[in-house]
C-alpha atoms as a PDB file:
ATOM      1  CA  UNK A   1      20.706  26.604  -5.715  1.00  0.00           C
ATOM      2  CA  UNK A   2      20.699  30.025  -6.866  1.00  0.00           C
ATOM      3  CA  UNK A   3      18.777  32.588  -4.251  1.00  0.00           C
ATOM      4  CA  UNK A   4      19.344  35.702  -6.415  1.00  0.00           C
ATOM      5  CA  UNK A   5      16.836  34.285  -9.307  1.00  0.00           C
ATOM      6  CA  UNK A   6      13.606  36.027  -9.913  1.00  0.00           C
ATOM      7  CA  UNK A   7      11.328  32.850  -9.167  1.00  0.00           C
ATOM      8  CA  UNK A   8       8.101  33.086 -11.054  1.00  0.00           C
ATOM      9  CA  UNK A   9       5.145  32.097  -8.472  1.00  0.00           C
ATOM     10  CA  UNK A  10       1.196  33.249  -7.958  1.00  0.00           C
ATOM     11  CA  UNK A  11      -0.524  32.942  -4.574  1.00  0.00           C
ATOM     12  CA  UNK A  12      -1.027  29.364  -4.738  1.00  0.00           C
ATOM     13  CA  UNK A  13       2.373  28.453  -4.464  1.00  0.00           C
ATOM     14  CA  UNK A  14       2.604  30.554  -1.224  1.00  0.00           C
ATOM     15  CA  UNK A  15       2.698  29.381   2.728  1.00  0.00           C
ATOM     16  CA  UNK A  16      -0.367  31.935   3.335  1.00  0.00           C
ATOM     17  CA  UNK A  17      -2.493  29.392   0.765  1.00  0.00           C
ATOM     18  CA  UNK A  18      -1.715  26.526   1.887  1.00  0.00           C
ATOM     19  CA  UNK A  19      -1.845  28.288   5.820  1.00  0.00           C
ATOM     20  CA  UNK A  20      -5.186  29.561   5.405  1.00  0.00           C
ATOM     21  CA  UNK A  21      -6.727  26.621   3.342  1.00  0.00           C
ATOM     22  CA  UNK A  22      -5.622  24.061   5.763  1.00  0.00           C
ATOM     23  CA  UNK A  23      -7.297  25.974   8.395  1.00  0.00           C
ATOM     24  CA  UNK A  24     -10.401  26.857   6.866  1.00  0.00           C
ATOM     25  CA  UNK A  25     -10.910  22.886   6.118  1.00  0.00           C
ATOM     26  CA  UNK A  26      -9.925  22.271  10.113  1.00  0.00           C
ATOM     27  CA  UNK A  27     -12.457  24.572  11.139  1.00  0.00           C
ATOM     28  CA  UNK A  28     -15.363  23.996   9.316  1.00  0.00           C
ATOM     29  CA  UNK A  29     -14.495  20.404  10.177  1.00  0.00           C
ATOM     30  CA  UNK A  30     -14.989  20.947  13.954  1.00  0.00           C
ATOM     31  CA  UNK A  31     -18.690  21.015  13.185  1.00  0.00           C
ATOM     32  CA  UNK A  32     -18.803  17.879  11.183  1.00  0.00           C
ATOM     33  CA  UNK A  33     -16.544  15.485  13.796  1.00  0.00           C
ATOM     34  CA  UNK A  34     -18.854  16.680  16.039  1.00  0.00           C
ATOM     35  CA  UNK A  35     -22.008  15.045  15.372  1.00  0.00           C
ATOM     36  CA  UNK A  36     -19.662  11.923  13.689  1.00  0.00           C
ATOM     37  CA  UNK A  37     -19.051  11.326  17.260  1.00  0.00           C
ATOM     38  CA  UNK A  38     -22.589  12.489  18.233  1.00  0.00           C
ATOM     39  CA  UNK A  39     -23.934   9.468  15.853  1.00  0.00           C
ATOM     40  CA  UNK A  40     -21.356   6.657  16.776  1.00  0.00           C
ATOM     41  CA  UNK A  41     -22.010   7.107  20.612  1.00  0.00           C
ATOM     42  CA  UNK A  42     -25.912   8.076  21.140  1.00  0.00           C
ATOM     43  CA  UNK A  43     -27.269   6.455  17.398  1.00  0.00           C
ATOM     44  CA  UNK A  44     -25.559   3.297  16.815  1.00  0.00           C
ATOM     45  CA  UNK A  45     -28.055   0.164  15.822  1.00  0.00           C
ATOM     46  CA  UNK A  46     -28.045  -2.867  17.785  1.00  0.00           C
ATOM     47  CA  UNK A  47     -26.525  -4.180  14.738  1.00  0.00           C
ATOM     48  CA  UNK A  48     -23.760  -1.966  14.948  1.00  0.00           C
ATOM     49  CA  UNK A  49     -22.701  -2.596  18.327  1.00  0.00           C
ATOM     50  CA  UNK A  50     -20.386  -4.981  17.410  1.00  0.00           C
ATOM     51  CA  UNK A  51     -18.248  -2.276  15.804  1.00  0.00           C
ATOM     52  CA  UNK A  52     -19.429   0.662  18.162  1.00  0.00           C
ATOM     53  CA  UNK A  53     -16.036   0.662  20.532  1.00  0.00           C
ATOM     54  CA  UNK A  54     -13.801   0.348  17.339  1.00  0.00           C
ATOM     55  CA  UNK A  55     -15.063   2.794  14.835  1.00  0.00           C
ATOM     56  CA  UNK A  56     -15.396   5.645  17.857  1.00  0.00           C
ATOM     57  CA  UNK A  57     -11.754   4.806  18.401  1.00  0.00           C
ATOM     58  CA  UNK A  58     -10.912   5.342  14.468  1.00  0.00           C
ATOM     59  CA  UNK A  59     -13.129   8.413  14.475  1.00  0.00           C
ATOM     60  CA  UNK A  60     -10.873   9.777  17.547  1.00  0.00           C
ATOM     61  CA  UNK A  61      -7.532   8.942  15.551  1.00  0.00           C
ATOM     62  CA  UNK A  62      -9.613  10.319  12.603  1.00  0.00           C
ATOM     63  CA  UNK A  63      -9.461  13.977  14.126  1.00  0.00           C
ATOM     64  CA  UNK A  64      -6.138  13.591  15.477  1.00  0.00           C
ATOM     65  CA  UNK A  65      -4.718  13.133  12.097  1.00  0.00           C
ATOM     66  CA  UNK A  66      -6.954  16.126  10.453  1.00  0.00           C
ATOM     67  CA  UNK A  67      -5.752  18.535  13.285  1.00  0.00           C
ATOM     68  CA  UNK A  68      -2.116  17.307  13.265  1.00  0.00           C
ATOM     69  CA  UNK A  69      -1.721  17.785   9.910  1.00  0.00           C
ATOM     70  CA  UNK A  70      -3.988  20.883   8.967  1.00  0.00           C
ATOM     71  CA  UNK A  71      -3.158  22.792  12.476  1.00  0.00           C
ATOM     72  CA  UNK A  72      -0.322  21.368  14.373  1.00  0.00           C
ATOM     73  CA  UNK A  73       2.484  20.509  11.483  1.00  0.00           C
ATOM     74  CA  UNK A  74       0.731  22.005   8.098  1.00  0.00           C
ATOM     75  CA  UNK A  75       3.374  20.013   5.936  1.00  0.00           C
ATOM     76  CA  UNK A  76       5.060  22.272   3.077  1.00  0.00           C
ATOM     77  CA  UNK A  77       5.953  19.661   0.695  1.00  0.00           C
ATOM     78  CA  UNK A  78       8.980  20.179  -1.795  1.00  0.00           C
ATOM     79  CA  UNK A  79       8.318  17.996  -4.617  1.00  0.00           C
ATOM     80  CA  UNK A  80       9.697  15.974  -6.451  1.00  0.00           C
ATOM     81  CA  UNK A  81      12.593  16.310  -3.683  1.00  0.00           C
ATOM     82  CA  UNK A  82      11.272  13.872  -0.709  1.00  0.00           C
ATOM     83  CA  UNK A  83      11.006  17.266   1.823  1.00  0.00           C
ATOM     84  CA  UNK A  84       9.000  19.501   3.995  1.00  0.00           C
ATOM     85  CA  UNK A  85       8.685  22.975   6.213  1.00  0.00           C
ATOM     86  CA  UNK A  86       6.303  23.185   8.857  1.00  0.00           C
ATOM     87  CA  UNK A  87       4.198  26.266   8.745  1.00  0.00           C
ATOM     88  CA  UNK A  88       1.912  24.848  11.421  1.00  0.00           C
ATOM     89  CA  UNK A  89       1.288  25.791  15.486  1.00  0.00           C
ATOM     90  CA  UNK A  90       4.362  23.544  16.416  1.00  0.00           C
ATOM     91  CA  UNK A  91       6.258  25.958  14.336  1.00  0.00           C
ATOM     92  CA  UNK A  92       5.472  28.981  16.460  1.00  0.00           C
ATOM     93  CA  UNK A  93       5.996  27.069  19.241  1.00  0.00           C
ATOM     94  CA  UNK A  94       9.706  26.138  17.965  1.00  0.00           C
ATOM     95  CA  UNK A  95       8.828  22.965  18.151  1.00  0.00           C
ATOM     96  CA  UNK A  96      12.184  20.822  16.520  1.00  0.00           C
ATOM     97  CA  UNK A  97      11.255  20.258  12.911  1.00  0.00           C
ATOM     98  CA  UNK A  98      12.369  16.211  13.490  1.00  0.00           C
ATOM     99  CA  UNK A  99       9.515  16.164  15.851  1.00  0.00           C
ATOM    100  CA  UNK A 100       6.865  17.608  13.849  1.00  0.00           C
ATOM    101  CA  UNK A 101       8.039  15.759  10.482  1.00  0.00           C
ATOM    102  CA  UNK A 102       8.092  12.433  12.824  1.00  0.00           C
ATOM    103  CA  UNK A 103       4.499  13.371  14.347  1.00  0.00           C
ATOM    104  CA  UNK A 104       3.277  14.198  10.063  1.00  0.00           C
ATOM    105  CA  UNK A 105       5.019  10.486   9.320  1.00  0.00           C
ATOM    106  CA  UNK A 106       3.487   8.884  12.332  1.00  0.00           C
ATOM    107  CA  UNK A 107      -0.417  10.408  12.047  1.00  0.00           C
ATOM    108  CA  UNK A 108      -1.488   8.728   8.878  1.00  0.00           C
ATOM    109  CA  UNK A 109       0.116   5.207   9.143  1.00  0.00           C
ATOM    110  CA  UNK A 110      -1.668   5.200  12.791  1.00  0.00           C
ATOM    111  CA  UNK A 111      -5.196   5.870  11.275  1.00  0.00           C
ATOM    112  CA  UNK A 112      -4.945   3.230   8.894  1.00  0.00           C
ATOM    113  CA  UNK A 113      -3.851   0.512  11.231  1.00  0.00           C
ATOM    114  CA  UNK A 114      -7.157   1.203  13.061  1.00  0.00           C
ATOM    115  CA  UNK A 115      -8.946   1.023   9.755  1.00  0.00           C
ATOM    116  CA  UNK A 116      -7.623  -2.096   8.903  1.00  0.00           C
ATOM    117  CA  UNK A 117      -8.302  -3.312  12.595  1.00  0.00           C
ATOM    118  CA  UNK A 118     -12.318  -2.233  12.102  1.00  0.00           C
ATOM    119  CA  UNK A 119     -12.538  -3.799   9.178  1.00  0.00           C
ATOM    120  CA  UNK A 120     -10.686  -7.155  10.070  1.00  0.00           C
ATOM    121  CA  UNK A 121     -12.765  -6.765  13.711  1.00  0.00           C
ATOM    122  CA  UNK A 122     -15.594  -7.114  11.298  1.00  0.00           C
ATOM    123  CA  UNK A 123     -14.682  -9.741   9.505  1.00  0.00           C
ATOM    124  CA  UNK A 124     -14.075 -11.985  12.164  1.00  0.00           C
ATOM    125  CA  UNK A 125     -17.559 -11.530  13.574  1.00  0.00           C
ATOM    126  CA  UNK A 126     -19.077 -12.700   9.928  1.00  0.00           C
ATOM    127  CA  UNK A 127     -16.601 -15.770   9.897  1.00  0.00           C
ATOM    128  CA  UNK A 128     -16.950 -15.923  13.784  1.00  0.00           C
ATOM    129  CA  UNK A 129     -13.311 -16.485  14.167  1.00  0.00           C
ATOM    130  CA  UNK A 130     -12.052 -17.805  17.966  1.00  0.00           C
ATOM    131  CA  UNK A 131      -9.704 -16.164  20.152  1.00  0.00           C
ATOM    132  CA  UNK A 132      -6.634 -17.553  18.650  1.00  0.00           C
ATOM    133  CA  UNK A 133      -7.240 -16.513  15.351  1.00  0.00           C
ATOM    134  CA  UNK A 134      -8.323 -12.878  16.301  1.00  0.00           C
ATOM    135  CA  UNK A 135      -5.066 -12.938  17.802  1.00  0.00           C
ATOM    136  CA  UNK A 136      -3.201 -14.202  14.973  1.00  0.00           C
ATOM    137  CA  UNK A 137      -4.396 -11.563  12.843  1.00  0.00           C
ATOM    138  CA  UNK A 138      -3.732  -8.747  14.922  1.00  0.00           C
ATOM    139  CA  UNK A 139      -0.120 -10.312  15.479  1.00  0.00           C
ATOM    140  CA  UNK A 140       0.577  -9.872  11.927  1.00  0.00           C
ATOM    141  CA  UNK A 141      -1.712  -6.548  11.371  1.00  0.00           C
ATOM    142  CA  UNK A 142       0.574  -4.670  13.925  1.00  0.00           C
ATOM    143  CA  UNK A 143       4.323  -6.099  12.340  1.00  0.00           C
ATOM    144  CA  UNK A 144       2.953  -5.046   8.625  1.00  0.00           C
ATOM    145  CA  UNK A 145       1.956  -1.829   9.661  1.00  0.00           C
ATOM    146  CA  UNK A 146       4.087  -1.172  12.042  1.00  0.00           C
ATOM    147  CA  UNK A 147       7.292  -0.817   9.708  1.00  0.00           C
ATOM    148  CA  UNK A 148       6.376   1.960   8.156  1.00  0.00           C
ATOM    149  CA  UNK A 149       7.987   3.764  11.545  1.00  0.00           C
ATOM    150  CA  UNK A 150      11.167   3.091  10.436  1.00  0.00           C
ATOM    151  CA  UNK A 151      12.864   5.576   8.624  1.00  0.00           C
ATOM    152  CA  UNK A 152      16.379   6.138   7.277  1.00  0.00           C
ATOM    153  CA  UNK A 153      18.233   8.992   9.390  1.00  0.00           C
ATOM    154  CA  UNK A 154      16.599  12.604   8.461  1.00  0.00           C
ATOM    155  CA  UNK A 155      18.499  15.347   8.438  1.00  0.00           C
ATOM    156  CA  UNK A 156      17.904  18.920   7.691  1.00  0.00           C
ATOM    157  CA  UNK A 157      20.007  20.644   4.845  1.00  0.00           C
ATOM    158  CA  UNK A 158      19.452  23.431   1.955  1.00  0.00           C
ATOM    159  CA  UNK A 159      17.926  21.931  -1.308  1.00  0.00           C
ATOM    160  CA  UNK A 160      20.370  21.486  -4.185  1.00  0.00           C
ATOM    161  CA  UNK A 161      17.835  20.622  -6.869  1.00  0.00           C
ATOM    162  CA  UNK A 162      14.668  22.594  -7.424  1.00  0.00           C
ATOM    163  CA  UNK A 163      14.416  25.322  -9.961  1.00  0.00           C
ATOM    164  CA  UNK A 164      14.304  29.015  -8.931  1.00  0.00           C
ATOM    165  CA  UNK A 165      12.130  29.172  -5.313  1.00  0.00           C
ATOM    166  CA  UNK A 166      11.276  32.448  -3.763  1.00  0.00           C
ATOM    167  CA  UNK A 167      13.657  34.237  -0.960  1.00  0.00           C
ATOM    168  CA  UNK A 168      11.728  32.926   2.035  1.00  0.00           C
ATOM    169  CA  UNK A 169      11.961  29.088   1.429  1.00  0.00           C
ATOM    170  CA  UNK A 170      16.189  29.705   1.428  1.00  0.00           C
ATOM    171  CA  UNK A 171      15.403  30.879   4.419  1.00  0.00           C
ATOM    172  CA  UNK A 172      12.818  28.769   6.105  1.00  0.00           C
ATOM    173  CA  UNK A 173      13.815  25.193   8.302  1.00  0.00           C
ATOM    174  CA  UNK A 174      13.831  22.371   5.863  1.00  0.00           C
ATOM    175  CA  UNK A 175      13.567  18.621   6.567  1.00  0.00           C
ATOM    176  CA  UNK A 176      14.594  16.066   3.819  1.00  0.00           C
ATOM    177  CA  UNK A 177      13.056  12.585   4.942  1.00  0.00           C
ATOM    178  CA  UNK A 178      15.342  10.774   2.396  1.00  0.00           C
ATOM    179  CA  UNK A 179      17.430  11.505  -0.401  1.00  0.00           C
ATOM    180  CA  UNK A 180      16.481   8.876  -2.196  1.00  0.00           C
ATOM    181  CA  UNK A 181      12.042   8.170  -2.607  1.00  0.00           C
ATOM    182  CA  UNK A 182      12.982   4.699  -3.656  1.00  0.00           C
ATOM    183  CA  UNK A 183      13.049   3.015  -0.385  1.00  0.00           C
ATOM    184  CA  UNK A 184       9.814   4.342   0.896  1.00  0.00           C
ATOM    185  CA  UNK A 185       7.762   3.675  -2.456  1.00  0.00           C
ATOM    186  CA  UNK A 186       9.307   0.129  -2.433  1.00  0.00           C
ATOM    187  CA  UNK A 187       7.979  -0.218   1.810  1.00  0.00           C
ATOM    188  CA  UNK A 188       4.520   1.818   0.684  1.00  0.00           C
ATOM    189  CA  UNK A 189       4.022  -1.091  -2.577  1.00  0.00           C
ATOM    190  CA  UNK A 190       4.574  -4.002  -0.359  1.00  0.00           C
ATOM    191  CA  UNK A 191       2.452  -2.990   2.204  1.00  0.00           C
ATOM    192  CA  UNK A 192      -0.335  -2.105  -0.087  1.00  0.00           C
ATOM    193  CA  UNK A 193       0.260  -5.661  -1.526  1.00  0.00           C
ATOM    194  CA  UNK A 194      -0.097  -7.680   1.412  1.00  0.00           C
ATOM    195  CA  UNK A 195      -2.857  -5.629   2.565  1.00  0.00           C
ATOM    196  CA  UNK A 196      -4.708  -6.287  -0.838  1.00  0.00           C
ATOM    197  CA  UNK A 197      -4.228  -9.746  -0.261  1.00  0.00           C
ATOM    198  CA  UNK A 198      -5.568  -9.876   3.384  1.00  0.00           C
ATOM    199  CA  UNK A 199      -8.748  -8.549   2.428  1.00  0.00           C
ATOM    200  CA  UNK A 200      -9.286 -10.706  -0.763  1.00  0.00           C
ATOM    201  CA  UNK A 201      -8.452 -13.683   1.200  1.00  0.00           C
ATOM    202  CA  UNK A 202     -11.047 -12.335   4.380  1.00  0.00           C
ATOM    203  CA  UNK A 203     -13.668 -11.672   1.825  1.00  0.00           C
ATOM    204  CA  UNK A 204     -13.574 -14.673  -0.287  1.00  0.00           C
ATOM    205  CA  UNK A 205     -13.348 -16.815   2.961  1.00  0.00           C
ATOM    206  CA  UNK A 206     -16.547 -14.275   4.729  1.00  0.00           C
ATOM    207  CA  UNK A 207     -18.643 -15.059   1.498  1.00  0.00           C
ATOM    208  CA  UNK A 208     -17.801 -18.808   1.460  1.00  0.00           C
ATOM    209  CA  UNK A 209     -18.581 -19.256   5.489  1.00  0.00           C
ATOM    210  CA  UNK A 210     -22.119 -16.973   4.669  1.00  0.00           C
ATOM    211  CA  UNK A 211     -23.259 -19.118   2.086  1.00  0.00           C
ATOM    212  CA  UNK A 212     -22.190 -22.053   4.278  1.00  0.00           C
ATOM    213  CA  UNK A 213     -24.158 -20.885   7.122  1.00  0.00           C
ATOM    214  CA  UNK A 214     -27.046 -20.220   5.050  1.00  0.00           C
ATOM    215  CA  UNK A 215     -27.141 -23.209   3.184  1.00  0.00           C
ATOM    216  CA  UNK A 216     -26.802 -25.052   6.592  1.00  0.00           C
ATOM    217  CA  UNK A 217     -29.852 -23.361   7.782  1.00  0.00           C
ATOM    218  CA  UNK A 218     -27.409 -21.550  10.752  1.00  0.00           C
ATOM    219  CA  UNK A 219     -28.219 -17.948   9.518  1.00  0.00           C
ATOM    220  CA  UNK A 220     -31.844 -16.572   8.238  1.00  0.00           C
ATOM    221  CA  UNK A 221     -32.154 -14.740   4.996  1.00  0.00           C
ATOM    222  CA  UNK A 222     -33.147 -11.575   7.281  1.00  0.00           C
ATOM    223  CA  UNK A 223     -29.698 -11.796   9.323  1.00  0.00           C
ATOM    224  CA  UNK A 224     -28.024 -12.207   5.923  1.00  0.00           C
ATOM    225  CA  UNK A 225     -29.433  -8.724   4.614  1.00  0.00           C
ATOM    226  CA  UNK A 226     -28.924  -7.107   7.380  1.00  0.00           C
ATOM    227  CA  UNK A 227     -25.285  -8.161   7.469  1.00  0.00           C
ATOM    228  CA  UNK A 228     -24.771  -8.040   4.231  1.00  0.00           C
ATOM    229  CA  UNK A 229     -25.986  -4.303   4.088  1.00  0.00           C
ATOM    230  CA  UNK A 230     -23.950  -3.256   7.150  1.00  0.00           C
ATOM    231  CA  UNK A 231     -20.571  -4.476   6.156  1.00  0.00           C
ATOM    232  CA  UNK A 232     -21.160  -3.492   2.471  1.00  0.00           C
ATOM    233  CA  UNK A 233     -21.989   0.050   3.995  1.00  0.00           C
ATOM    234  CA  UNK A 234     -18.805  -0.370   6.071  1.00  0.00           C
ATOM    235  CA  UNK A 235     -16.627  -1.090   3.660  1.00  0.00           C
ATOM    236  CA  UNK A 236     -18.196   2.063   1.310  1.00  0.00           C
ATOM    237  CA  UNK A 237     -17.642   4.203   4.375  1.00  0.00           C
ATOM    238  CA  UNK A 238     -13.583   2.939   4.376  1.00  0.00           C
ATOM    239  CA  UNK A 239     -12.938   3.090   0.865  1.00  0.00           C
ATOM    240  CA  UNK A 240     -14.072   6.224  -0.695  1.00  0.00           C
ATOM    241  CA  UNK A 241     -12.165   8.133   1.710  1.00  0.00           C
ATOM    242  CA  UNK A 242      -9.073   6.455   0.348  1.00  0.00           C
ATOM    243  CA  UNK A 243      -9.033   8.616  -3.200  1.00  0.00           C
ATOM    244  CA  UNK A 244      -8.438  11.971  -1.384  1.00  0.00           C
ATOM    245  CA  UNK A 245      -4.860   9.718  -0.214  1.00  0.00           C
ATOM    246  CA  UNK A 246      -4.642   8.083  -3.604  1.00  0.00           C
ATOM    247  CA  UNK A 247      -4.731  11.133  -5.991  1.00  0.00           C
ATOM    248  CA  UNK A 248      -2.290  13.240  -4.303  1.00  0.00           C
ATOM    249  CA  UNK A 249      -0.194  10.259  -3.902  1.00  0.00           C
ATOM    250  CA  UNK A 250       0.305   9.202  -7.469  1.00  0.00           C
ATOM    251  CA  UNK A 251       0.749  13.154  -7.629  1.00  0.00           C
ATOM    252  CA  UNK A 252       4.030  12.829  -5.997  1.00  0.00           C
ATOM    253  CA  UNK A 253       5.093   9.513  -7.488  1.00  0.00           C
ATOM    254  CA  UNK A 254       4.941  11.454 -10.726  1.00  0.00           C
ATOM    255  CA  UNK A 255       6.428  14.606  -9.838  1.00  0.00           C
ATOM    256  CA  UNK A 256       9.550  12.404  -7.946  1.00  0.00           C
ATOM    257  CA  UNK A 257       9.707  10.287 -10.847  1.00  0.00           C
ATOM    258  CA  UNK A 258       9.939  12.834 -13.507  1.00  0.00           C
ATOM    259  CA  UNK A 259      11.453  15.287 -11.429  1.00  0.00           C
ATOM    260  CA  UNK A 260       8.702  17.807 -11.838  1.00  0.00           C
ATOM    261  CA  UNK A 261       8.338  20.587  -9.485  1.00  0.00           C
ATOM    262  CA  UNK A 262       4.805  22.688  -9.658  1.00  0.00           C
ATOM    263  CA  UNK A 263       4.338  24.343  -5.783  1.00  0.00           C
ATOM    264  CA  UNK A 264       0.263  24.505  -6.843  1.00  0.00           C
ATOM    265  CA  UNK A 265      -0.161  20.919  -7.729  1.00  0.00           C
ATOM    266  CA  UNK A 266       1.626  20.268  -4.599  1.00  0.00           C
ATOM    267  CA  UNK A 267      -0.383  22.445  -2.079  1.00  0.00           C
ATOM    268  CA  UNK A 268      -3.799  21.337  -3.844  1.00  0.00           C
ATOM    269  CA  UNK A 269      -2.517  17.625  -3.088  1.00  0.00           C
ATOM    270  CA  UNK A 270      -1.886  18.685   0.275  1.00  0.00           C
ATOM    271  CA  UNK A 271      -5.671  20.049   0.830  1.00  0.00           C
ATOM    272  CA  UNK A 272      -7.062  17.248  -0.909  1.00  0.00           C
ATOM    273  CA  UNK A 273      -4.957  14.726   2.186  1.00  0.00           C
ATOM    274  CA  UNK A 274      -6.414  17.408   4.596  1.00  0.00           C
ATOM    275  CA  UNK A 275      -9.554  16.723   3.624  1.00  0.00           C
ATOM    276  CA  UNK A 276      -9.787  13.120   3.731  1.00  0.00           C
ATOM    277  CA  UNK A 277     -11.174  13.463   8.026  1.00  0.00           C
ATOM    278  CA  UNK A 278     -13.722  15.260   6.919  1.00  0.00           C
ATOM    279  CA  UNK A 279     -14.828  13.918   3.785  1.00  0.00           C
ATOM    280  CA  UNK A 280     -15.005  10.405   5.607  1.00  0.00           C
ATOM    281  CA  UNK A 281     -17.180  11.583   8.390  1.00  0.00           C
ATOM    282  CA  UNK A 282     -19.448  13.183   6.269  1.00  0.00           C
ATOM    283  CA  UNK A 283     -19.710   9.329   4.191  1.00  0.00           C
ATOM    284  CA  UNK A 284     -19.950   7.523   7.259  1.00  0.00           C
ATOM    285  CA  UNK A 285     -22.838   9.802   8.402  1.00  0.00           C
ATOM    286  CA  UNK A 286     -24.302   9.289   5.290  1.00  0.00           C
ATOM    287  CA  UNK A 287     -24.209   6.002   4.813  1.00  0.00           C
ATOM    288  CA  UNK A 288     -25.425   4.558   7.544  1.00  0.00           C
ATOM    289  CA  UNK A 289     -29.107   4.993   7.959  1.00  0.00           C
ATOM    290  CA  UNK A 290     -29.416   5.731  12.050  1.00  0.00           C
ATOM    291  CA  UNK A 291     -26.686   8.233  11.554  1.00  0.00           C
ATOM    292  CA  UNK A 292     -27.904   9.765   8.462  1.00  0.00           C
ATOM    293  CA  UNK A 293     -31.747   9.791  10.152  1.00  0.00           C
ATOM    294  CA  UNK A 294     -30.060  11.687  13.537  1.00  0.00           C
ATOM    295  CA  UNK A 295     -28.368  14.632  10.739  1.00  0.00           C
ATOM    296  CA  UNK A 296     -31.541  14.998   9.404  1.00  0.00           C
ATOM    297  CA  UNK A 297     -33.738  15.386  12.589  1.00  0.00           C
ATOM    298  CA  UNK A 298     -30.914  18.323  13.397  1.00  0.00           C
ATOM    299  CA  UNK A 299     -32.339  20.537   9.807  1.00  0.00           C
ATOM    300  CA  UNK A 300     -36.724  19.101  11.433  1.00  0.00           C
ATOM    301  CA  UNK A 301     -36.433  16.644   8.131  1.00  0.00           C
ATOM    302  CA  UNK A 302     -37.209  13.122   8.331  1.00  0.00           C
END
């Protein structure tokens, strides 16, 4: 790598942008986790109170992740190679950089196995599922999601193949997670896979014991609504969150695939991830009608 090019780079490409955009989403966060946590402890439904306990633990991991990544670690991502500098608080700590990129690799994969453990929680209310197979399912929830904490041996070294890059990333701590992406797409596209599966198999077998129930005369049209409304909010409230992960995502599955490097696509992908704790709060506030009623009544509207 050659540090005496003249790199060609605007403000968005800079650690100050991506610095002072991951911190402006943190704070005006603070704000919005607030009365998240306001609503899921003091305005649940009865109906929700089956999922009370779990989705106040999700919000909690929910913040962790948004302030680990957009205060603690800030992750300076060097696509298309597979690496990162930490511009975070850690940082100024002198915090090792394994740590931090270990925390960053940790955060998100923690958050979704609580999302996955609401929504199967869920599930096995509707099909009323015993002990055993609660169990069962949590068994093989934890295994699935729990390989994604095994990495190949990190190691930090100078980058060899991006284009010109400005004085101060020669000269800034660099960790490579992997050489090589392919490993960690193939772990990522299995995992989505078998997840995909688990929850077309739970919701074809939730719809089939519902309209067993009903058609048995062991669940009322009413409790069938109101189920029917909660878990569809639910599952609204899980999902549209997701596309602030998937965009920036298939951002870097292009860039490492074609070998593109653009610093502003990258930090913008980056903001978009930070995002994603506060842009799910806000739908889960929204969607659900108690919680949406208790923002309102904070602005005198009904």
């Amino acid at each position: 790598m050659n540090s005496t090019c003249t790199p060609d780079i605007s403000y968005f490409d800079t650690f100050d942008f991506l610095s002072v955009s991951l911190h402006f989403t943190s704070t005006i966060s603070v704000p919005i986790h607030c009365l998240g946590i306001y609503c899921l402890l003091f305005k649940a439904s009865t109906q929700m109170s089956s999922a009370k306990c779990p989705l106040v633990v999700l919000h909690v991991w929910i913040v962790l992740f948004d302030y680990t990544f957009g205060v603690m670690v800030i992750p300076f991502f060097l696509f298309p190679e597979f690496a990162l500098c930490s511009l975070g608080f850690l940082e100024i700590l002198h915090v090792s950089t394994l740590f931090q990129a270990l925390l960053f690799q940790c955060a998100p994969y923690l958050k979704t196995v609580f999302i996955l453990f609401v929504c199967s929680n869920e599930i096995n209310i509707g099909l009323h599922c015993g002990h055993y197979e609660q169990t069962l399912a949590r068994k093989i929830l934890f295994k699935v999601s729990s390989h994604h904490y095994i990495y190949s041996i990190n190691r930090l070294k100078n980058h060899q193949q991006l284009p010109c890059l400005p004085q101060y990333l020669y000269e800034t701590p660099v960790f490579v997670i992997a050489d090589s992406f392919v490993y960690h797409a193939l772990i990522v596209n299995i995992f989505v896979l078998f997840i995909a599966n688990e929850i077309t198999v739970f919701n074809i077998s939730l719809v089939w014991n519902v309209h067993h129930e009903l058609k048995n005369g062991r669940m009322s049209q009413k409790t069938f609504e109101m189920q029917k409304k909660f878990f569809t909010a639910l599952l609204i409230q899980m999902s549209v969150p997701l596309v602030t992960f998937l965009v920036p995502f298939l951002y870097a599955g292009i860039s490492m695939i074609g070998n593109i490097y653009n610093q502003t696509f990258s930090n913008f992908a980056i903001i978009a991830i930070s995002m994603d704790g506060l842009i799910s709060t806000l739908v889960m506030i929204y969607i659900h009608t108690p919680y949406r009623a208790a923002a309102w009544s904070l602005f005198g509207k009904k």
